[in-house]
N, C-alpha and C. Protein backbone atom coordinates (compact mmCIF):
# COMPACT_ATOMS: atom_id res chain seq x y z
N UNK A 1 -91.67 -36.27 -157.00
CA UNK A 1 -92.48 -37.48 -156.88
C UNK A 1 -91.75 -38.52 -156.01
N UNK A 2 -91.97 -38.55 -154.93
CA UNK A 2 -91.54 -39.47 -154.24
C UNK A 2 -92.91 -40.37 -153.17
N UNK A 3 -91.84 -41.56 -153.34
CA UNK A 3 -92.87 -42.88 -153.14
C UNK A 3 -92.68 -43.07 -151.24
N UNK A 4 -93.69 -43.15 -151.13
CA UNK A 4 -93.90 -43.72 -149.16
C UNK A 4 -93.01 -44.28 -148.75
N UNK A 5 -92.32 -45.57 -150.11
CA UNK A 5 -91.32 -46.46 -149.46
C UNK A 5 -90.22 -45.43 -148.74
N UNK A 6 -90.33 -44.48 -149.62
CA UNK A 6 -88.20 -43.80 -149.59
C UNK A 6 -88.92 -43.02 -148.42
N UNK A 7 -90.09 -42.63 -147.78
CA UNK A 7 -90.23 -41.73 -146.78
C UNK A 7 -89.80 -42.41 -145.45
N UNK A 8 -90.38 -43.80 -145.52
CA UNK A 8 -89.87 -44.81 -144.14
C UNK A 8 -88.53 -44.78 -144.20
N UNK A 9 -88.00 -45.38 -145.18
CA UNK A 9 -86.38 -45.64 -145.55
C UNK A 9 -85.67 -44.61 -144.35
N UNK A 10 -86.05 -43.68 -145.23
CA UNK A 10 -85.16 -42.70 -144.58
C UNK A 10 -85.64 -42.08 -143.10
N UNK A 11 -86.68 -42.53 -142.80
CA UNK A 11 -86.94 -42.04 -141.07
C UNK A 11 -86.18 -43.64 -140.67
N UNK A 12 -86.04 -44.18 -141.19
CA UNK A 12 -85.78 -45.65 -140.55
C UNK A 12 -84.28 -45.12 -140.04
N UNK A 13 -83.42 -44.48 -141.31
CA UNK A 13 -81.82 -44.42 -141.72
C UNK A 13 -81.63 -43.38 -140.24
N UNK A 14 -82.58 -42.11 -140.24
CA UNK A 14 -82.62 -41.29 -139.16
C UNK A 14 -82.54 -41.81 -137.24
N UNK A 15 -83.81 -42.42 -137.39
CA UNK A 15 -84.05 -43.50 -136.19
C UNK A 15 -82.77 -44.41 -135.94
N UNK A 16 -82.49 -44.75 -136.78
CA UNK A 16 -81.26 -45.61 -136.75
C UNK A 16 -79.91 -44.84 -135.88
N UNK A 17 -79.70 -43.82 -136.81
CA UNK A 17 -78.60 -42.73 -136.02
C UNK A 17 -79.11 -42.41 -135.02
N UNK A 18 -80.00 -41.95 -134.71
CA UNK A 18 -80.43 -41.03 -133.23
C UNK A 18 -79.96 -42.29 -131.94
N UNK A 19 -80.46 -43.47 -132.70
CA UNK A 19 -80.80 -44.71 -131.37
C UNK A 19 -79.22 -44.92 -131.05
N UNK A 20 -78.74 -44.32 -131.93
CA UNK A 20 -76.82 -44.53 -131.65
C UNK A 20 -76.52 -43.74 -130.56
């Protein structure tokens, strides 16, 4: 059971590294 929030979160956390 996971919530939409933690799905952005973590493409955010992803996006974040890649843009590095």
């Amino acid at each position: 059971m996971y919530s939409s929030s933690s799905s952005i979160v973590y493409c955010l956390l992803i996006c974040s590294k890649d843009e590095r």
